[in-house]
Protein backbone atom coordinates (compact mmCIF):
# COMPACT_ATOMS: atom_id res chain seq x y z
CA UNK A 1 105.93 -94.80 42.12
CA UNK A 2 108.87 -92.41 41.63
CA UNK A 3 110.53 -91.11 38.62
CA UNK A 4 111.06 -88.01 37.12
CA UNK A 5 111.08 -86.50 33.51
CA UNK A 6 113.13 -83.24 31.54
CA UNK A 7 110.08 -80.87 33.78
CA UNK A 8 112.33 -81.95 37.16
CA UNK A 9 114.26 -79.03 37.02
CA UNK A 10 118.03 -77.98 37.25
CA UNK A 11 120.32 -80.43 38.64
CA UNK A 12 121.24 -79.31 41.88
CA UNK A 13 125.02 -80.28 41.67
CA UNK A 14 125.21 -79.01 37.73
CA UNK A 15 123.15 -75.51 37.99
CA UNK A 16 126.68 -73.97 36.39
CA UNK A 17 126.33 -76.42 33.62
CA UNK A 18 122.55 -75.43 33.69
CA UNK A 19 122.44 -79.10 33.04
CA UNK A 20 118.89 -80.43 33.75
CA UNK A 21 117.89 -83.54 36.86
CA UNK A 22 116.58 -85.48 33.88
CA UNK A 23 116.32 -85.42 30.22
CA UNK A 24 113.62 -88.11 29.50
CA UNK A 25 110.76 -87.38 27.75
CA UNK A 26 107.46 -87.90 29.70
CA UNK A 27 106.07 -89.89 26.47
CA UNK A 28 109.10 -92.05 26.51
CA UNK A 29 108.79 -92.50 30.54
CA UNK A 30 105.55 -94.13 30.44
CA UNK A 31 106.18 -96.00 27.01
CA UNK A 32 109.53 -97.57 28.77
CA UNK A 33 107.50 -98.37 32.32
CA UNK A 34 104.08 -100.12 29.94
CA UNK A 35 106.84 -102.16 27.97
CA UNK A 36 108.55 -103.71 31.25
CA UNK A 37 105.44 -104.45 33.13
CA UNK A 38 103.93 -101.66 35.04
CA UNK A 39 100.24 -101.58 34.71
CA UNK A 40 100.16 -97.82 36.29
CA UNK A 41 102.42 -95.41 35.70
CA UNK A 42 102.67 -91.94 37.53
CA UNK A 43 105.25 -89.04 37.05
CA UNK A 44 106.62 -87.37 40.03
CA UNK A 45 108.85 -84.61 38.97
CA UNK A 46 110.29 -82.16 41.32
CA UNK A 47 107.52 -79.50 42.52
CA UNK A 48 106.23 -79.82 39.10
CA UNK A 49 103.18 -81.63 37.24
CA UNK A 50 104.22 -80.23 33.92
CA UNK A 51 105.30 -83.64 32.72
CA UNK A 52 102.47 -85.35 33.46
CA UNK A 53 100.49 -82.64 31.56
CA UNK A 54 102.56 -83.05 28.73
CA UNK A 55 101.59 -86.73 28.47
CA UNK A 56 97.82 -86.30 28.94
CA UNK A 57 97.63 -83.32 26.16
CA UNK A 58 99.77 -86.01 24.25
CA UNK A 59 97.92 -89.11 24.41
CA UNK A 60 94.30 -87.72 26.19
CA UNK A 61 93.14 -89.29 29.50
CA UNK A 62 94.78 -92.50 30.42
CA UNK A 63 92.68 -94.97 32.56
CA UNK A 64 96.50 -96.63 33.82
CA UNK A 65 98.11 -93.36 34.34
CA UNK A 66 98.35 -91.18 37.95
CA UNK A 67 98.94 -87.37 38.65
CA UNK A 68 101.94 -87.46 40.53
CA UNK A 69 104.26 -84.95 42.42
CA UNK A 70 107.54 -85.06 44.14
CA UNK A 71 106.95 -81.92 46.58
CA UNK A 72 109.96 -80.42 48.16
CA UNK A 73 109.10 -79.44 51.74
CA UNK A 74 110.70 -77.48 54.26
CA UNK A 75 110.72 -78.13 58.35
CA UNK A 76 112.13 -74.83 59.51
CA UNK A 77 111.98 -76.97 63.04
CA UNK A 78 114.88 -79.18 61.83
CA UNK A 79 116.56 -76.79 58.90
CA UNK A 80 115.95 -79.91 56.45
CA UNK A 81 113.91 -80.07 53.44
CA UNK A 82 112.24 -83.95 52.74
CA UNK A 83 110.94 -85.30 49.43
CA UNK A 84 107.19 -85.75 49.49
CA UNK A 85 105.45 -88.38 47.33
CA UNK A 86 101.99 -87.13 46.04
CA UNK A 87 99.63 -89.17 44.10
CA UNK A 88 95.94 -88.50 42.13
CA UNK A 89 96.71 -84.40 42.71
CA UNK A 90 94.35 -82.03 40.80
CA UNK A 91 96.23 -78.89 39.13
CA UNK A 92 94.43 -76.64 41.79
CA UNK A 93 95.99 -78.88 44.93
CA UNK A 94 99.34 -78.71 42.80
CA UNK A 95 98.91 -75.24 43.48
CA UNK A 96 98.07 -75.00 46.82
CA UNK A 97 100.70 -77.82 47.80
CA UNK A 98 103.36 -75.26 45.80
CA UNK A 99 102.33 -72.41 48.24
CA UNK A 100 102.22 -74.45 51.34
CA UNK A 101 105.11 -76.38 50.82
CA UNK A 102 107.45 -73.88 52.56
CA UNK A 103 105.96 -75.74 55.95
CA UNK A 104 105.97 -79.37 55.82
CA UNK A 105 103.50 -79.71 59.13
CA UNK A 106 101.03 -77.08 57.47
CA UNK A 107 101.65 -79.10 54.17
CA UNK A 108 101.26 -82.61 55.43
CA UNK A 109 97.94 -81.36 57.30
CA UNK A 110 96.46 -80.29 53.99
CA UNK A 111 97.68 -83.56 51.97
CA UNK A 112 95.77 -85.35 54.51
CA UNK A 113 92.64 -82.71 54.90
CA UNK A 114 92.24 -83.41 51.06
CA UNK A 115 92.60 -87.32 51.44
CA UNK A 116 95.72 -87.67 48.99
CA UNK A 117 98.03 -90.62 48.97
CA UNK A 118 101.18 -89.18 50.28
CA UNK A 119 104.62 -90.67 50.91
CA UNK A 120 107.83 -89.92 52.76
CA UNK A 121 110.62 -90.59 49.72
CA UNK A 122 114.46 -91.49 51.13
CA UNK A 123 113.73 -91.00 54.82
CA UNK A 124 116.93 -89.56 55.50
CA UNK A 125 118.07 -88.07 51.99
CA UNK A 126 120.24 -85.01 52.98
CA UNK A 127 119.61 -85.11 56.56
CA UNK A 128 122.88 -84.69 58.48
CA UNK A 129 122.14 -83.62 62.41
CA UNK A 130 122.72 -86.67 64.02
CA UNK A 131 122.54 -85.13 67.35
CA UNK A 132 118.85 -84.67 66.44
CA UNK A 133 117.66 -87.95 64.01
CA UNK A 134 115.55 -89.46 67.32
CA UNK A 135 113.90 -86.64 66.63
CA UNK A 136 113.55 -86.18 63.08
CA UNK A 137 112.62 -90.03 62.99
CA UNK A 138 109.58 -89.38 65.59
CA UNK A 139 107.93 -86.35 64.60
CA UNK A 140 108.25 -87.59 60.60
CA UNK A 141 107.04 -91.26 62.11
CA UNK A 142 103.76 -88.83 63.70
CA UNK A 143 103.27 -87.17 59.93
CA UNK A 144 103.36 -90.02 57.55
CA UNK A 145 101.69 -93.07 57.26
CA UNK A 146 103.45 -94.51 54.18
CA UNK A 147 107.31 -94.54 53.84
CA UNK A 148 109.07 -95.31 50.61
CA UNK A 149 111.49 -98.11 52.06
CA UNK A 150 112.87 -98.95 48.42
CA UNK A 151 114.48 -96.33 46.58
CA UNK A 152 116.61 -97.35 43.88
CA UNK A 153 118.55 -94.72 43.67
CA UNK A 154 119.69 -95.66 47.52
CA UNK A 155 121.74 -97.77 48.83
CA UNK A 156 120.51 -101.32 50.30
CA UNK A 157 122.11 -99.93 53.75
CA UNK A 158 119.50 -96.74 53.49
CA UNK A 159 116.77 -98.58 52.88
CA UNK A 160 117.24 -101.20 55.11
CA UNK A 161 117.38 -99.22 57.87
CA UNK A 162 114.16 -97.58 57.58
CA UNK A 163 112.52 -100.72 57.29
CA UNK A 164 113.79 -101.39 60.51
CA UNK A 165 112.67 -98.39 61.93
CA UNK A 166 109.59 -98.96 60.73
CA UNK A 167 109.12 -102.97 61.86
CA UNK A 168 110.02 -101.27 65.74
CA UNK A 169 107.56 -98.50 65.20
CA UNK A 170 104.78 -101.20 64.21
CA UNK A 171 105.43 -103.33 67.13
CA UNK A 172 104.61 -100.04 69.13
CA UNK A 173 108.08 -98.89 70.35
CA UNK A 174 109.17 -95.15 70.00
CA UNK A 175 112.55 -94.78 68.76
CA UNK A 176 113.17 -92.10 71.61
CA UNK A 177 112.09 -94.81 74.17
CA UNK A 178 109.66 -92.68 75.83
CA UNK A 179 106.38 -91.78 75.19
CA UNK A 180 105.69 -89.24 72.61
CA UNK A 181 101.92 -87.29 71.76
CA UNK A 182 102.93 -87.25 68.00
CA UNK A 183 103.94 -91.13 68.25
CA UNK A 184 101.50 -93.33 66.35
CA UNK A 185 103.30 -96.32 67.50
CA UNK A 186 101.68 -99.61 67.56
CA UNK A 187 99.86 -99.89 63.86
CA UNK A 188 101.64 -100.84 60.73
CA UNK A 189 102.93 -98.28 58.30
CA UNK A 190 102.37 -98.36 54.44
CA UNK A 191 105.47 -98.87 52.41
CA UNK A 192 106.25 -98.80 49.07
CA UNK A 193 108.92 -98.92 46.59
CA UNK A 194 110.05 -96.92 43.31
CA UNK A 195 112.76 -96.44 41.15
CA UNK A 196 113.55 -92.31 41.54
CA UNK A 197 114.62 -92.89 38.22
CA UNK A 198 116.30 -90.01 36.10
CA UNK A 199 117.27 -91.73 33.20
CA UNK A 200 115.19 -94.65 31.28
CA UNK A 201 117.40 -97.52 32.48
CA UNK A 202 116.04 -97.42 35.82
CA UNK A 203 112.15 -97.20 34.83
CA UNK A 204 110.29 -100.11 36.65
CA UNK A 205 113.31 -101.61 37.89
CA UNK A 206 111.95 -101.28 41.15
CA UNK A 207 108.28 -101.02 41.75
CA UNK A 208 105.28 -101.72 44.28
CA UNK A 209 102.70 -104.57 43.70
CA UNK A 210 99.40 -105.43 44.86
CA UNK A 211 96.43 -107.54 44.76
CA UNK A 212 94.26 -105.39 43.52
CA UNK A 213 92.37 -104.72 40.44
CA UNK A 214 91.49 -100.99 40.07
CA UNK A 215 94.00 -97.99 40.52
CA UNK A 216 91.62 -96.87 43.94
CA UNK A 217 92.34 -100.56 45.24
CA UNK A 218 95.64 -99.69 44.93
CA UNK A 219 95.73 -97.00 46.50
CA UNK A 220 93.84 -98.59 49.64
CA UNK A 221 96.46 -101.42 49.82
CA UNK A 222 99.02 -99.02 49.74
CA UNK A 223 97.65 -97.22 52.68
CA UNK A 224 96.84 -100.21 54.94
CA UNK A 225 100.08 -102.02 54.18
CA UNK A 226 98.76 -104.67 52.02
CA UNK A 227 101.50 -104.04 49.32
CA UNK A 228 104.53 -105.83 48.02
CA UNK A 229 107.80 -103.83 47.02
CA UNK A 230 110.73 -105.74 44.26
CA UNK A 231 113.79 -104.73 42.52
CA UNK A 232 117.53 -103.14 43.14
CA UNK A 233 118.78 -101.03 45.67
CA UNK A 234 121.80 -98.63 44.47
CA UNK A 235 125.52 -99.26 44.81
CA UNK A 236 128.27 -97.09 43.29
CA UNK A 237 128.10 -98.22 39.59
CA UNK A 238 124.34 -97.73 39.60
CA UNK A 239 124.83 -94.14 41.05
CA UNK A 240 127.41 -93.00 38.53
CA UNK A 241 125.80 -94.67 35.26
CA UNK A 242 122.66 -92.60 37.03
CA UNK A 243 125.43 -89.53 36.75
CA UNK A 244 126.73 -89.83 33.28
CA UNK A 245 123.48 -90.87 31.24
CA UNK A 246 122.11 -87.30 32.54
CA UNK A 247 125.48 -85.47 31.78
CA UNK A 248 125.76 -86.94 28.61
CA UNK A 249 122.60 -86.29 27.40
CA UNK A 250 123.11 -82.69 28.66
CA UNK A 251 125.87 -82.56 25.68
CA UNK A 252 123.74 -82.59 22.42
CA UNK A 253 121.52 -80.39 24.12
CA UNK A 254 123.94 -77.79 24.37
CA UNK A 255 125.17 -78.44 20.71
CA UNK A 256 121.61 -78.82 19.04
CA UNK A 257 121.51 -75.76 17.98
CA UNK A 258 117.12 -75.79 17.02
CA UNK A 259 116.36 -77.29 19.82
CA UNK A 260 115.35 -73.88 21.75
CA UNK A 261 117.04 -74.91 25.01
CA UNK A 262 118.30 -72.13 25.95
CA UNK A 263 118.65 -67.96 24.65
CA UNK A 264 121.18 -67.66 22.16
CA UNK A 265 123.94 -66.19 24.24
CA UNK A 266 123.25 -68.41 27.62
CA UNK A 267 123.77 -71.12 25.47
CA UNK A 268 127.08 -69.46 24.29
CA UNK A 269 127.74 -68.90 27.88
CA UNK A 270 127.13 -72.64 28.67
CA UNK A 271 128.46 -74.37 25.64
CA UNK A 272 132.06 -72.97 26.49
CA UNK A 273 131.38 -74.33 30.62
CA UNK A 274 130.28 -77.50 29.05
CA UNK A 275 133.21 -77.80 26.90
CA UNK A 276 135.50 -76.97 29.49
CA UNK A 277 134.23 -79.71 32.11
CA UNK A 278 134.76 -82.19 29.15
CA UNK A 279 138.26 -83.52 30.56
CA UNK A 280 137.18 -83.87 34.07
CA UNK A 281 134.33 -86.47 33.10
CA UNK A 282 135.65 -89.11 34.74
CA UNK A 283 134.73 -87.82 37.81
CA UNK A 284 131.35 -88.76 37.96
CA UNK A 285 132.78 -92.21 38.85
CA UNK A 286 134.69 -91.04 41.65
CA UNK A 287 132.43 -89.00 43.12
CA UNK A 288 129.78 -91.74 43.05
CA UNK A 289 132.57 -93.88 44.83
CA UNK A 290 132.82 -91.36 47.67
CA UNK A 291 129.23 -90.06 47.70
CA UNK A 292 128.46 -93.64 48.69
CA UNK A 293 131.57 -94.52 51.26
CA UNK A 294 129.56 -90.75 52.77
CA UNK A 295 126.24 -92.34 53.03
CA UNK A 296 127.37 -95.86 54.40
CA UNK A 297 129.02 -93.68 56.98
CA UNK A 298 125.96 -91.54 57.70
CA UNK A 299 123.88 -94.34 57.62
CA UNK A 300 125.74 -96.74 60.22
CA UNK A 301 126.01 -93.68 62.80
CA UNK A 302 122.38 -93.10 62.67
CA UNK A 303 122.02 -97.06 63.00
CA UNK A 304 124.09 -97.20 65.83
CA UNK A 305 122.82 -93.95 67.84
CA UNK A 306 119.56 -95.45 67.60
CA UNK A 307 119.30 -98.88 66.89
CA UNK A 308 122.42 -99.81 69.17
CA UNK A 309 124.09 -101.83 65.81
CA UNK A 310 124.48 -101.60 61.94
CA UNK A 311 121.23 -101.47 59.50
CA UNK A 312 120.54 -104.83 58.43
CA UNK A 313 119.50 -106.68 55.31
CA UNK A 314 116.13 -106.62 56.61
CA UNK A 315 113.22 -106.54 54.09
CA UNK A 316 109.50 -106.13 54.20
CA UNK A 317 107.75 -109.36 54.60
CA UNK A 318 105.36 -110.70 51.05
CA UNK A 319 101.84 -109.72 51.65
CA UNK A 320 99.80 -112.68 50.05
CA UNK A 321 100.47 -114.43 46.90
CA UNK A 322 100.23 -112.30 43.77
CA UNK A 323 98.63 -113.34 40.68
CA UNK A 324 100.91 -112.44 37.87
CA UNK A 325 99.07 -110.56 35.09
CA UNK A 326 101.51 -108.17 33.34
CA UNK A 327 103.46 -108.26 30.04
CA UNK A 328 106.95 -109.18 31.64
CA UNK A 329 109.00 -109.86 34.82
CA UNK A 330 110.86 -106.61 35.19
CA UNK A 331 114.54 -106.69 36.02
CA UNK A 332 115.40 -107.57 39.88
CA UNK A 333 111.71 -108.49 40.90
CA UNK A 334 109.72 -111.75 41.11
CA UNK A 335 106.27 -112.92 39.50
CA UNK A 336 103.70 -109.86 40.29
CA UNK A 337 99.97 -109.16 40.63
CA UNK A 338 97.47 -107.48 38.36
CA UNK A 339 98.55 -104.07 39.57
CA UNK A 340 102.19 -102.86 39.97
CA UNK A 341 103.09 -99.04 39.65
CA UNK A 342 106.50 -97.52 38.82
């Protein structure tokens, strides 16, 4: 239920390279996730529907394909922009989501005026105020229902946590330990899991499974928390083959000459900054090393602050038995139902 194609934009770490988040095709996307297993497939590029555009004026309408978004939306409140999940969008709400997205509270009230599946990606992806994460955790715990508590793209530590945040909040405790009018304490939350994939080795390597037999069934057993979530969490090596199979692609895309990339002299410009970073490309590896000794750090503060110990290895309990219906097994995950989405 996440991924991302070559319409996700500029990577944010590589804008000098103009180096793009992802160079996958959105044809090859869903031809990778149908060949491991998925029996939907969505898109969710960064503010952007382009790619899943491209695929429908490609192959026409596609009974096991979803609209899908990954909205970028800002909480002037906290200074902090989240990740936003958005499935079964028409190009008009893309629209309207792209103008309102500059408030997440005004956005999420619209995603949930219209009735849209909507999902809080990497809980805590970027945040850094731990002086205020009670309170990040509670007013985002009053705006979503379902939380992605699988990313693979984070580590186990990340992901762990906010399922453990999210087993308190069902048992109807506030994090802040005091009562809060936003709280909605005391009901489970939805939860799924996707791959944030920005390469094709990582397509529906980790996915979300369900009972049920039509894409709107889905949907419903994502809301009420009827689903089932398999596959990898992240670790170093995973982050920094992540790294270098977007860098390297970024290469021949420079040096393809017909491939209209970029205007003739930007693409001077950035063939000489691309063939100067060439010796220091070993440090994707070592910045993947430290980027996640960072996050186990970040992680284990918030942990402690408000959990009072470490994030566990807790994970989200099976939901039923599923009936297992697809093509293959992917990678990392067990048996699955009838209907699992990348």
């Amino acid at each position: 239920m996440h991924c991302h194609t070559r319409h996700s934009g500029q990577a944010k770490h590589l804008r000098f390279l103009r180096c793009r988040d992802c160079y996958s095709r959105p044809l090859d996307v869903y031809r990778t996730a149908k060949r491991r297993g998925m029996d939907l497939v969505t898109i969710t590029d960064h503010d952007s529907i382009d790619g899943c555009l491209e695929l429908l004026d490609r192959l026409g309408p596609l009974p096991d394909f979803i609209m899908g978004e990954e909205a970028t939306a800002f909480f002037p409140r906290f200074g902090h922009e989240v990740h936003v999940g958005i499935y079964g969008l028409t190009e008009a709400q893309h629209r309207e989501i792209q103008h309102l997205r500059r408030d997440g509270d005004t956005l999420v009230a619209y995603l949930r005026a219209e009735g849209l599946v909507y999902v809080l990606n990497h809980f805590f992806h970027g945040f850094s105020d731990s002086a205020r994460v009670r309170e990040f955790i509670e007013h985002m715990a009053g705006l979503f229902d379902v939380f992605e508590v699988r990313n693979g793209s984070q580590q186990r530590e990340h992901n762990s946590f906010i399922v453990r945040l999210l087993e308190e909040r069902s048992r109807g405790s506030t994090i802040a330990h005091r009562p809060e009018p936003e709280s909605k304490g005391g009901r489970p939350f939805g939860r799924i899991a996707g791959s944030d994939a920005h390469t094709l080795r990582r397509i529906g390597r980790t996915y979300t499974a369900s009972e049920a037999s039509t894409p709107e069934e889905f949907f419903a057993d994502i809301r009420s928390g009827r689903c089932r979530i398999f596959g990898a969490h992240s670790n170093h090596l995973s982050l920094a083959a992540d790294i270098y199979g977007v860098v390297l692609r970024h290469y021949p895309t420079v040096f393809s000459f017909g491939n209209g990339e970029f205007p003739a002299w930007t693409r001077v410009k950035t063939a000489i900054l691309t063939l100067a970073a060439a010796p220091f490309l070993f440090t994707p590896y070592v910045i993947a090393v430290r980027h996640c000794q960072i996050e186990r750090q970040r992680i284990g503060s918030f942990a402690r602050r408000i959990l009072g110990s470490s994030p566990g290895l807790s994970t989200p309990q099976p939901m039923g038995q599923l009936r297992s219906a697809a093509p293959s097994s992917p990678k990392g995950g067990e048996s699955h139902g009838p209907y699992n989405l990348l």
